[in-house]
N, C-alpha and C. Protein backbone atom coordinates (compact mmCIF):
# COMPACT_ATOMS: atom_id res chain seq x y z
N UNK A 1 -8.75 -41.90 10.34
CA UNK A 1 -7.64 -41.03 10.01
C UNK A 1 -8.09 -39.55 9.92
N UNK A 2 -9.08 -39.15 9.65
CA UNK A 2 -9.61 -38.00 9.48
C UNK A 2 -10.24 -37.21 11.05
N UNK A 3 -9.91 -37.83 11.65
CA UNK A 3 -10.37 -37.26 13.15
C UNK A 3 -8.91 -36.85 13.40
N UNK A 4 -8.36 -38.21 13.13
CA UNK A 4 -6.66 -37.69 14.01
C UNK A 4 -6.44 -36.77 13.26
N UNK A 5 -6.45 -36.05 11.85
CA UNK A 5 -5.84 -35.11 11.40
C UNK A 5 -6.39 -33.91 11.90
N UNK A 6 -7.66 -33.85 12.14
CA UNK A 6 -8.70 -32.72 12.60
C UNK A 6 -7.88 -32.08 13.69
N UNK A 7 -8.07 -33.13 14.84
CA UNK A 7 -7.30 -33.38 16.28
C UNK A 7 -6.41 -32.84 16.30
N UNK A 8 -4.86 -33.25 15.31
CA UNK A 8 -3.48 -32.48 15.49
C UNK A 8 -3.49 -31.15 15.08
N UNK A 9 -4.74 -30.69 14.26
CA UNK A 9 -4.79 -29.44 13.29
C UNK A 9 -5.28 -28.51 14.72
N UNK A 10 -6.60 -29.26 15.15
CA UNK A 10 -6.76 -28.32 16.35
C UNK A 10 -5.95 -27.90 17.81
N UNK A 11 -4.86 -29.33 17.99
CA UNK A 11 -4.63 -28.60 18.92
C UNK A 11 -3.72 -27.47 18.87
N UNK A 12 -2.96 -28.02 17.55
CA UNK A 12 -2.31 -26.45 17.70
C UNK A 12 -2.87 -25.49 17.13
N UNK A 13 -3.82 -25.03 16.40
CA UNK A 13 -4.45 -24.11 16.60
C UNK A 13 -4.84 -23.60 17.92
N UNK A 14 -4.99 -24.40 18.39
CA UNK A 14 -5.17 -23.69 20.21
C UNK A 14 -4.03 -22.95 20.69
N UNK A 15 -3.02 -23.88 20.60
CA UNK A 15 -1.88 -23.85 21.19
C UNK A 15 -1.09 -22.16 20.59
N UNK A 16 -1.49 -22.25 19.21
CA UNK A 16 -1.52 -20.62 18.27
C UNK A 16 -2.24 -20.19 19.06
N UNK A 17 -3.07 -19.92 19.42
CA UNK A 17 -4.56 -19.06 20.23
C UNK A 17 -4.04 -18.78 21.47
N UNK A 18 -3.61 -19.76 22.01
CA UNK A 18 -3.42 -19.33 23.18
C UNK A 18 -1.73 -18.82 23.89
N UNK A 19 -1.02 -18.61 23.10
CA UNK A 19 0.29 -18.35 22.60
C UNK A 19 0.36 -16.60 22.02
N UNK A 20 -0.49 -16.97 21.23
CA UNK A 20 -0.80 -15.18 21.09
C UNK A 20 -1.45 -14.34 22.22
N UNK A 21 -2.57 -14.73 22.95
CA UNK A 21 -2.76 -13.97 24.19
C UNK A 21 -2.16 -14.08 24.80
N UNK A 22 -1.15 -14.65 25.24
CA UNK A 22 -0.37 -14.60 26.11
C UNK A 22 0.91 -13.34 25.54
N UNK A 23 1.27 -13.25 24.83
CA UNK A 23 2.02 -12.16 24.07
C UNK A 23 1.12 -11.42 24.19
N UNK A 24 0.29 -11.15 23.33
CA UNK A 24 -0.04 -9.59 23.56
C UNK A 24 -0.39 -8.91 24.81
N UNK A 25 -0.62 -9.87 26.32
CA UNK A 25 -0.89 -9.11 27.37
C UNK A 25 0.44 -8.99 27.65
N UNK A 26 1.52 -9.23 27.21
CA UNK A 26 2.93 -8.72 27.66
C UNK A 26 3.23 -6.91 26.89
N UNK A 27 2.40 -7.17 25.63
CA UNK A 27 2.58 -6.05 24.77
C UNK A 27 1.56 -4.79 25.35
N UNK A 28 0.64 -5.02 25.70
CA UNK A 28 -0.73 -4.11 26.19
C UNK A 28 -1.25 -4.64 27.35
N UNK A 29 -1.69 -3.24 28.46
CA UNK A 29 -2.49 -3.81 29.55
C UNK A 29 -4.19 -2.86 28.80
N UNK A 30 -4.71 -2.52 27.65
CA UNK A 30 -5.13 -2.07 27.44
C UNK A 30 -6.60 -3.47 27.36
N UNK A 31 -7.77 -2.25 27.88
CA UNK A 31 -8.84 -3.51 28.02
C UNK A 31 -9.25 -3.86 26.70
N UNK A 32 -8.93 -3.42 25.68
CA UNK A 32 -9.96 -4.00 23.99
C UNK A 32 -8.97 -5.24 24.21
N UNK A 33 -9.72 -6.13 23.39
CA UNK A 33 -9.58 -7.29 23.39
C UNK A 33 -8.68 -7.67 21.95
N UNK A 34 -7.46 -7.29 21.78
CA UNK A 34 -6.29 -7.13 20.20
C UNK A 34 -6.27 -8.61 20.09
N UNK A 35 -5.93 -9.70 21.37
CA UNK A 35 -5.71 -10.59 20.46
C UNK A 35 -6.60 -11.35 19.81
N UNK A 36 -7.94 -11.66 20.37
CA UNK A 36 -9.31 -11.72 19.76
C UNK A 36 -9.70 -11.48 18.41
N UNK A 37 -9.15 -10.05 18.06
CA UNK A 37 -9.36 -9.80 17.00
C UNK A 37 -8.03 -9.94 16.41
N UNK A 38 -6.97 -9.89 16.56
CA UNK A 38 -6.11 -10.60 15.48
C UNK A 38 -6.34 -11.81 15.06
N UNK A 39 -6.56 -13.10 15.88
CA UNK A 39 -6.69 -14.29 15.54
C UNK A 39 -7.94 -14.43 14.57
N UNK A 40 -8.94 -13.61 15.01
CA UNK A 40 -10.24 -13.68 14.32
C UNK A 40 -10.12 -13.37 12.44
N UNK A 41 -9.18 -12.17 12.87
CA UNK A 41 -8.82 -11.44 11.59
C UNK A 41 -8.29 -12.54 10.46
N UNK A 42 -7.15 -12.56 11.67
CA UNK A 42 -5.72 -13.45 10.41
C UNK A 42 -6.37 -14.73 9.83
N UNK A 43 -7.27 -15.26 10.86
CA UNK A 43 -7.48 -16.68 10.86
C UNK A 43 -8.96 -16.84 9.68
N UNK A 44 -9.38 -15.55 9.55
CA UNK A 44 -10.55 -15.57 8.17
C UNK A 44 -9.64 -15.06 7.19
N UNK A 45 -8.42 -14.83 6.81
CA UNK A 45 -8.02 -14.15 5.94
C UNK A 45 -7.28 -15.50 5.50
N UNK A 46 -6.73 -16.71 6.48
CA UNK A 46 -6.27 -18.00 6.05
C UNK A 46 -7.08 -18.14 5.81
N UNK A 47 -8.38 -18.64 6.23
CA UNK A 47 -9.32 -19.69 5.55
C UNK A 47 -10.15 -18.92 4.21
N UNK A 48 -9.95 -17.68 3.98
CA UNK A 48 -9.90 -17.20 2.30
C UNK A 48 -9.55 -17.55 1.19
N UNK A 49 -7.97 -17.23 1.89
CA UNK A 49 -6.89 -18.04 1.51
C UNK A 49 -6.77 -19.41 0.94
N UNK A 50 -7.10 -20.61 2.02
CA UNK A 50 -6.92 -21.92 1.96
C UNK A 50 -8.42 -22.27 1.24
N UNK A 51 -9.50 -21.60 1.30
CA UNK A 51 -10.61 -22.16 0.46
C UNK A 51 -10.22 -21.64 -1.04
N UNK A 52 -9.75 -20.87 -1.22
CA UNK A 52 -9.43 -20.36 -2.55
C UNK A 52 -8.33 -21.07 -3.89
N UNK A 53 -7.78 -22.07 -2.55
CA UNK A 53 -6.14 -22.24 -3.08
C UNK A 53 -6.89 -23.90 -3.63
N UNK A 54 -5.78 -24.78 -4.20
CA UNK A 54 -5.69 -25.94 -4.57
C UNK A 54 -5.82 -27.18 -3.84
N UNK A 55 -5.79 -26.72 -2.32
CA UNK A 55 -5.34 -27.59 -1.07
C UNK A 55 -6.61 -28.81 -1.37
N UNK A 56 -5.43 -29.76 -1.39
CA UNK A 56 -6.48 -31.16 -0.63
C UNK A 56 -7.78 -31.15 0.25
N UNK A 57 -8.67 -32.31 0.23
CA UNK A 57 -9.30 -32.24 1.32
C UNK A 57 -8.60 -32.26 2.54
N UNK A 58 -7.19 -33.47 2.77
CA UNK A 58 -6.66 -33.42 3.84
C UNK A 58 -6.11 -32.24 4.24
N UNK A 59 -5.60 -31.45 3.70
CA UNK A 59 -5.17 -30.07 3.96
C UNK A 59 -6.13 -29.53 4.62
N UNK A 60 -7.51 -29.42 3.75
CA UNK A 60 -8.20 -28.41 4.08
C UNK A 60 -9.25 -28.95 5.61
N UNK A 61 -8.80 -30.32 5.82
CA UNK A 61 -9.56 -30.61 7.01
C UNK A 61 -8.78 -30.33 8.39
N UNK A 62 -7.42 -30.77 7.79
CA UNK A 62 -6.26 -29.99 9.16
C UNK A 62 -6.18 -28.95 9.22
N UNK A 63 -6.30 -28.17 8.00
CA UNK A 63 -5.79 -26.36 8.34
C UNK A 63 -7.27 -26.11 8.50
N UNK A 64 -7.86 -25.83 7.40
CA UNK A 64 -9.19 -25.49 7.50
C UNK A 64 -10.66 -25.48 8.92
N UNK A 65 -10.73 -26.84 9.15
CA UNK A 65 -11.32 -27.32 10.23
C UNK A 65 -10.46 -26.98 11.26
N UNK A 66 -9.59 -27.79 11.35
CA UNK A 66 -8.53 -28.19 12.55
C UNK A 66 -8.12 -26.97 13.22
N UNK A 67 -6.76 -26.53 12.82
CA UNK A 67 -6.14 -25.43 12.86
C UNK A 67 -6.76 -24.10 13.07
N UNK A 68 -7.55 -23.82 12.02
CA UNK A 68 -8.16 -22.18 12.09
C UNK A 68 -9.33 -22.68 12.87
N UNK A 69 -9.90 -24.04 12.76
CA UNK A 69 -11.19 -23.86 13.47
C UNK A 69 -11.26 -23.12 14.91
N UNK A 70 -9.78 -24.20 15.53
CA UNK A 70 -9.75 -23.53 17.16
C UNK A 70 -8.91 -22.31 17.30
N UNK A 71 -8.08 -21.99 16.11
CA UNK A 71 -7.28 -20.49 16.78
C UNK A 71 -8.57 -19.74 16.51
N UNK A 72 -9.10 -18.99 15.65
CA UNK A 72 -10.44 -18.64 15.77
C UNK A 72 -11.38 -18.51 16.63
N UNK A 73 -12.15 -17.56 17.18
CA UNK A 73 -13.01 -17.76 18.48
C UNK A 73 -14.02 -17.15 18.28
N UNK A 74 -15.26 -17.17 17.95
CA UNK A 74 -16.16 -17.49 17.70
C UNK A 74 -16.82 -16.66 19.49
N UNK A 75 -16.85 -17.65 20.35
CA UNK A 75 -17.50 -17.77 21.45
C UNK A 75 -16.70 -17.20 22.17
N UNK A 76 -15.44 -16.14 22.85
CA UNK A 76 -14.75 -15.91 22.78
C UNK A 76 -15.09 -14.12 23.03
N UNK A 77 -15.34 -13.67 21.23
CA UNK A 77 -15.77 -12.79 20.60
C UNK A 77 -17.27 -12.36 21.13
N UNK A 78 -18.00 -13.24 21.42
CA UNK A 78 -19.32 -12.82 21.88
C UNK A 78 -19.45 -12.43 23.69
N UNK A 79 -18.80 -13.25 24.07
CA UNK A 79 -18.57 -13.05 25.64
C UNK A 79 -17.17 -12.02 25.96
N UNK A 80 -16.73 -11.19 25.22
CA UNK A 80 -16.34 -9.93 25.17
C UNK A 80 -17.00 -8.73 24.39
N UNK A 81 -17.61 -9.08 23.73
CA UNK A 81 -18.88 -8.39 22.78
C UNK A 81 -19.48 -7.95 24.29
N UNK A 82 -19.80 -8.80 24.75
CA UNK A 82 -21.06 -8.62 25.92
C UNK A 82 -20.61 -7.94 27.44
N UNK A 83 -19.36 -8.21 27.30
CA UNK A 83 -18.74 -7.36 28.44
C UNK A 83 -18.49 -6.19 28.01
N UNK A 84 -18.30 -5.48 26.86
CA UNK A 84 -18.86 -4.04 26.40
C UNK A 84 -20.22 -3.63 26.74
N UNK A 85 -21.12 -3.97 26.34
CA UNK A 85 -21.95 -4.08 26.36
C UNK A 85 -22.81 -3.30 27.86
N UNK A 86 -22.53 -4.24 28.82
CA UNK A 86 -22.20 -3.74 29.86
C UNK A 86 -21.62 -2.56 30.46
N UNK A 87 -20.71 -2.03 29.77
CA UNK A 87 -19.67 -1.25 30.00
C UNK A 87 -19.77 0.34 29.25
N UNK A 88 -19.09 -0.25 28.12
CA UNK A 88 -18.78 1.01 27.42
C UNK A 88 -19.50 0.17 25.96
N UNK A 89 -20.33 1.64 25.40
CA UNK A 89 -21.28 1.25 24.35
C UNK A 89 -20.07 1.85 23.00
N UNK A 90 -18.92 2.19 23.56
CA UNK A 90 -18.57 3.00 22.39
C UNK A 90 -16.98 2.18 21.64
N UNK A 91 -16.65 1.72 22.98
CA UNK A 91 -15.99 -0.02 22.84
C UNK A 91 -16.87 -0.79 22.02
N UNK A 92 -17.70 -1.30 22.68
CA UNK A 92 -18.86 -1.81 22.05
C UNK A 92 -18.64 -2.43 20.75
N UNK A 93 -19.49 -1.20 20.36
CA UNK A 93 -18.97 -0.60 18.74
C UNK A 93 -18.12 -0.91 17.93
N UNK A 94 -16.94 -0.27 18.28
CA UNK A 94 -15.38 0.13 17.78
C UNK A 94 -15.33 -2.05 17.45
N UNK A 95 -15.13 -2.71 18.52
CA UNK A 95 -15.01 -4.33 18.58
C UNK A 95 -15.82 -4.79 17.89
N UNK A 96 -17.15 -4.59 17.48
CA UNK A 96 -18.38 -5.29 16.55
C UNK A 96 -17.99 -5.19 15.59
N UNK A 97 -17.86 -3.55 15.39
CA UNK A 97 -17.34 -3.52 13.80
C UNK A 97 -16.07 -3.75 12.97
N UNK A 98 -15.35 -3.32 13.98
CA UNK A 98 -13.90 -3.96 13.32
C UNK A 98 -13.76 -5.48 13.17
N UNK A 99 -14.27 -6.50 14.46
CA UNK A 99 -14.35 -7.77 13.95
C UNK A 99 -15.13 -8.16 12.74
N UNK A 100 -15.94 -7.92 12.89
CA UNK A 100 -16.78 -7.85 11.48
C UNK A 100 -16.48 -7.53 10.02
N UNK A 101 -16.24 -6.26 9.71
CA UNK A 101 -15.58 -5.80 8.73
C UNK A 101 -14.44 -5.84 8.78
N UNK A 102 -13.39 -6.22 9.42
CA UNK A 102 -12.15 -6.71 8.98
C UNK A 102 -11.97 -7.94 8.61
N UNK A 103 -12.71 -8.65 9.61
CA UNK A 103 -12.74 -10.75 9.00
C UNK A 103 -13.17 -10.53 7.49
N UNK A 104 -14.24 -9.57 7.53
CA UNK A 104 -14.86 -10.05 5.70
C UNK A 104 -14.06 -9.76 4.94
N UNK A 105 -13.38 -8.61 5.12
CA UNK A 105 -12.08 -7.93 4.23
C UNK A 105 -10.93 -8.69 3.51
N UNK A 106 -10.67 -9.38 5.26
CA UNK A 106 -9.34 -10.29 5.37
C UNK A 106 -9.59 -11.66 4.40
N UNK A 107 -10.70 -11.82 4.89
CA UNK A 107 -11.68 -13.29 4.63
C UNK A 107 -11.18 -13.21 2.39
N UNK A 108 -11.91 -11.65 2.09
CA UNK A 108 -11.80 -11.59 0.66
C UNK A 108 -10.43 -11.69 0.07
N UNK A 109 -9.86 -10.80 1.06
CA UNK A 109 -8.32 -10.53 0.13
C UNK A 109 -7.82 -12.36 0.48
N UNK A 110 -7.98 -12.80 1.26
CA UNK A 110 -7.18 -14.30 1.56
C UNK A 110 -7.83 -14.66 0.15
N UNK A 111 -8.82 -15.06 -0.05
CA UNK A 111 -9.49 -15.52 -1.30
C UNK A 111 -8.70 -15.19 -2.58
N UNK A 112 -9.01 -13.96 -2.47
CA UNK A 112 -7.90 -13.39 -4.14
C UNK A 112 -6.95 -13.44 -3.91
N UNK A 113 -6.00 -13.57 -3.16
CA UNK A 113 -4.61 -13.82 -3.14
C UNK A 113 -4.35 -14.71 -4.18
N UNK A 114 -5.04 -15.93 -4.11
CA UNK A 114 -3.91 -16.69 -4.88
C UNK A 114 -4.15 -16.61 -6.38
C-alpha cells in the first residue's frame, strides 16, 4: 500500500511539473528557466510546510515523497545550472542563487507557518 500511495502522489506531481512548464512558456519566451524555479521554490516551501504540520505518515509519504518529490527537480536544476554555465556566467549566478536562497527561505517560512 505504501508504494501505491507514493506512485499516485508522484504522478501527479509530475503531471503539476509538467503542467506548469507548459504555462509558463505560453507566459515568457525568456531563456531563465521561471518554471524550474517556481516549482523548486513552492515545492520546498510545501515540504516546510508539510514537515512542520501534524500530517500522517501517509500524508507525508504521498505529499511529501510522492507529490513534491517529482514536481521538484533536482536534476532538472543542474542541467540548466550547466547550460549557463556555458553561456552566460551572470545568468549563471542570478539562477544558483535565487534557487538556493529562495528554496531555504520558502523551505523556513513553510515550516513556521503553521
Amino acid at each position: 500500500m505504501t508504494i501505491a500511495i507514493i506512485m499516485l502522489g508522484a504522478f501527479f506531481g509530475a503531471m503539476a511539473r509538467f503542467g506548469i512548464g507548459q504555462l509558463v512558456k505560453t507566459w515568457t519566451t525568456s531563456m531563465f528557466p521561471w518554471a524550474t524555479l517556481f516549482v523548486n521554490v513552492s515545492g520546498s516551501f510545501c515540504l516546510g510546510y508539510l514537515y512542520a504540520s501534524s500530517a500522517g505518515p501517509t500524508l507525508m509519504l504521498g505529499l511529501g515523497v510522492g507529490f513534491l518529490g517529482s514536481f521538484t527537480t533536482f536534476s532538472t536544476f543542474k542541467l540548466e545550472v550547466m547550460r549557463f554555465v556555458a553561456k552566460d556566467w551572470l545568468r549563471f549566478g542570478m539562477y544558483l542563487l535565487a534557487t538556493y536562497v529562495l528554496g531555504l527561505l520558502a523551505a523556513y517560512l513553510g515550516y513556521h507557518l503553521p
